[in-house]
C-alpha atoms as a PDB file:
ATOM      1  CA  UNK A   1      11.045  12.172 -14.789  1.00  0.00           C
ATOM      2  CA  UNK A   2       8.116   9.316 -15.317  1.00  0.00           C
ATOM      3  CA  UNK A   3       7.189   7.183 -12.698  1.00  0.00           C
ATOM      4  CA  UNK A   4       8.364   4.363 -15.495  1.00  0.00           C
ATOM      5  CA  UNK A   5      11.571   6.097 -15.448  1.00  0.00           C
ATOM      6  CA  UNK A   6      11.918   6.108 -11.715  1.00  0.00           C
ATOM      7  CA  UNK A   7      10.919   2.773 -11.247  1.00  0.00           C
ATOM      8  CA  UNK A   8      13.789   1.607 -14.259  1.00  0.00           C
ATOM      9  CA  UNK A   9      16.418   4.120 -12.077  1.00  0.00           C
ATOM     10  CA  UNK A  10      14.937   2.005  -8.988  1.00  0.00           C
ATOM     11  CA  UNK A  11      15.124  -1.185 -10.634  1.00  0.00           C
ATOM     12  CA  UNK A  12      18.932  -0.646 -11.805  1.00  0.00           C
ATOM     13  CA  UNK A  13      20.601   0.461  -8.535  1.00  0.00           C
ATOM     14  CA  UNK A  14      18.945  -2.598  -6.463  1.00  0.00           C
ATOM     15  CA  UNK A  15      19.334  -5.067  -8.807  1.00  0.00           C
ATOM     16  CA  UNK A  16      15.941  -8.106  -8.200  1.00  0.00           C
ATOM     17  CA  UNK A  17      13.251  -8.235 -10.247  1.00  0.00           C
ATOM     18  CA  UNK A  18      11.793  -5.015 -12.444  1.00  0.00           C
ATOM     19  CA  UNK A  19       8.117  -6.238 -10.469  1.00  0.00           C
ATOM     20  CA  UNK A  20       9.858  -5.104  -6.989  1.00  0.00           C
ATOM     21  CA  UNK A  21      11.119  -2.002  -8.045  1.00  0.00           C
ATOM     22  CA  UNK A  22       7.671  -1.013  -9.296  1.00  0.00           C
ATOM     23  CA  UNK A  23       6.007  -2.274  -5.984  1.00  0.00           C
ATOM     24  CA  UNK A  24       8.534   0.008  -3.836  1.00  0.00           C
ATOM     25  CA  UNK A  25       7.620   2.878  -6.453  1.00  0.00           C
ATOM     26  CA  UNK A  26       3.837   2.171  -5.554  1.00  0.00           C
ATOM     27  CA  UNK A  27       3.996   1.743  -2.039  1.00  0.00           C
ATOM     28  CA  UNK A  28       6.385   5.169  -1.719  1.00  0.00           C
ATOM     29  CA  UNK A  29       3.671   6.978  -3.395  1.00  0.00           C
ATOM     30  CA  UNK A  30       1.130   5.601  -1.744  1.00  0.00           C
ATOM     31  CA  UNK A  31       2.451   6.382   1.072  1.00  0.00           C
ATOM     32  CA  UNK A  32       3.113  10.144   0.329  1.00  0.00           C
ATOM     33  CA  UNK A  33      -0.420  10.510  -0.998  1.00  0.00           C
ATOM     34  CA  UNK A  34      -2.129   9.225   2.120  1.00  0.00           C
ATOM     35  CA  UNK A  35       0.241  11.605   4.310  1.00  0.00           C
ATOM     36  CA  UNK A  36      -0.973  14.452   2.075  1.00  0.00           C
ATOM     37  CA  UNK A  37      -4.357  13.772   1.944  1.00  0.00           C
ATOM     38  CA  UNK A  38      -4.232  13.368   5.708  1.00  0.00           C
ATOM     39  CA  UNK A  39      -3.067  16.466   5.889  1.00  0.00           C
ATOM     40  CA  UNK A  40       0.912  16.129   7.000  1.00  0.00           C
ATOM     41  CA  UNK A  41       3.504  18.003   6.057  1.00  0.00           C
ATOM     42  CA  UNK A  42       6.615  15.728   4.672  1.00  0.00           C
ATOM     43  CA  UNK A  43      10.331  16.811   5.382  1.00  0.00           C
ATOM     44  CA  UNK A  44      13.138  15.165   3.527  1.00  0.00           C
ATOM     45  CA  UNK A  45      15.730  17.225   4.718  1.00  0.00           C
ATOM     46  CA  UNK A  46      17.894  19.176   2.189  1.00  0.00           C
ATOM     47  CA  UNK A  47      15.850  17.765  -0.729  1.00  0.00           C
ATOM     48  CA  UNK A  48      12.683  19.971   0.275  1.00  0.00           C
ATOM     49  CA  UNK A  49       8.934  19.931   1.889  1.00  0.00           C
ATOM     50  CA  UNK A  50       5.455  18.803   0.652  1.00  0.00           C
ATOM     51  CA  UNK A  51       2.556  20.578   2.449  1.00  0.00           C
ATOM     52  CA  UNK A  52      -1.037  21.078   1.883  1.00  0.00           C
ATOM     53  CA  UNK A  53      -2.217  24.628   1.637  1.00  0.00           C
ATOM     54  CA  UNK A  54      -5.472  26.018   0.647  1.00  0.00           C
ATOM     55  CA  UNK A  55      -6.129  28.683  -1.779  1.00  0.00           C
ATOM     56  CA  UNK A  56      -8.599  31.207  -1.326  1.00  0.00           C
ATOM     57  CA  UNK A  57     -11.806  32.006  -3.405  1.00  0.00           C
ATOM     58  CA  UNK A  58     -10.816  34.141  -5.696  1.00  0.00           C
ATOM     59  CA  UNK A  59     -12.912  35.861  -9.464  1.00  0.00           C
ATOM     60  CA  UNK A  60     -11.280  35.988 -12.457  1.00  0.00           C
ATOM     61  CA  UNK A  61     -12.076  36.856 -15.863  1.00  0.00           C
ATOM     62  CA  UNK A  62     -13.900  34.338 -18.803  1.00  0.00           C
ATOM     63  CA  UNK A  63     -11.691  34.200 -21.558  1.00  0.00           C
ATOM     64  CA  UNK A  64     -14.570  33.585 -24.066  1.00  0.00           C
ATOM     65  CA  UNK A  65     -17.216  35.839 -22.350  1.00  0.00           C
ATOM     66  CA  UNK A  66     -15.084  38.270 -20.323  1.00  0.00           C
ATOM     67  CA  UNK A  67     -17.417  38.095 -17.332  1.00  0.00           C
ATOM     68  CA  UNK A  68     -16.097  37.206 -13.660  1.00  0.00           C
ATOM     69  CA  UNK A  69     -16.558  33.813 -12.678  1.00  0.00           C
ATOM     70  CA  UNK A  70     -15.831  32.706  -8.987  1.00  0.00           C
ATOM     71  CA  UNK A  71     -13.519  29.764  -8.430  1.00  0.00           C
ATOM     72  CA  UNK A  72     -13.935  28.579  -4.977  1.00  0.00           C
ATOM     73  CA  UNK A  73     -11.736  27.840  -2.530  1.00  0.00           C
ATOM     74  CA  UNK A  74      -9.240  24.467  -2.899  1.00  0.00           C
ATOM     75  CA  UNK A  75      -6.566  22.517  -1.676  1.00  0.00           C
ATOM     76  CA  UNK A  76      -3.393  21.985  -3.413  1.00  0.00           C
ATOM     77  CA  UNK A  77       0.368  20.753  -2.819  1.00  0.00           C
ATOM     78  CA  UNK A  78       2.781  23.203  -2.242  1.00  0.00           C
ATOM     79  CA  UNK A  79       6.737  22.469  -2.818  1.00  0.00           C
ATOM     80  CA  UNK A  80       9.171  24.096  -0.603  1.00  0.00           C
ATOM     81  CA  UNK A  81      13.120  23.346  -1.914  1.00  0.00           C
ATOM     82  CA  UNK A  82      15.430  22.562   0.728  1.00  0.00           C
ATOM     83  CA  UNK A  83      18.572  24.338   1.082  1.00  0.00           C
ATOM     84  CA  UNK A  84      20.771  21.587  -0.184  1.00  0.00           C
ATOM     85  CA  UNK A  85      18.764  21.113  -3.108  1.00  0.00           C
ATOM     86  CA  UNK A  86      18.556  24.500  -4.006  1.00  0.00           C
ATOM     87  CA  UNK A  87      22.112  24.862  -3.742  1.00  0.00           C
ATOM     88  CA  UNK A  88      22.905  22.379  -6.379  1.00  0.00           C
ATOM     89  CA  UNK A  89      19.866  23.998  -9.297  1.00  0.00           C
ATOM     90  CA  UNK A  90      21.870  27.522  -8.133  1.00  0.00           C
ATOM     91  CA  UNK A  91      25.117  26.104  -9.267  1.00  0.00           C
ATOM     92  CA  UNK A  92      24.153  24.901 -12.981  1.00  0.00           C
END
């Protein structure tokens, strides 16, 4: 799903203007990105959890040149599915 997409699935179940599904889209994201970046974890129960983890340095291998090249440590989002959610992918 697109965040265009979203906002049209928004837009159809509230009925209004297109403009104020779009601004709810925004502002929800915003709002999740600033939690992240914050460092927060965010629960929506039975759908699943958003947390920030770090990944450690690790070497791997050039592709071109074969030699190890160090890629340092980061932060990333990690997706946890919630039970309900899970239950319903399980069942397809």
């Amino acid at each position: 799903m697109t965040k265009r997409r979203l906002v049209e699935e928004v837009w159809k179940r509230m009925g209004g203007k297109k403009k104020d599904a779009e601004q709810m889209v925004d502002l929800f994201l915003g709002h999740l990105q600033q939690a992240l970046e914050s460092g927060e974890t965010i629960r929506f129960n039975d759908f699943g959890t958003f947390a920030v983890v770090q990944r450690a340095q690790r070497f791997v291998n050039h592709p071109a040149t074969g030699s190890k090249v160090r890629v340092p440590k980061q932060n990333t989002v990690k997706f946890k599915t919630g039970k309900r959610l899970m239950r319903h992918l399980q069942e397809e």
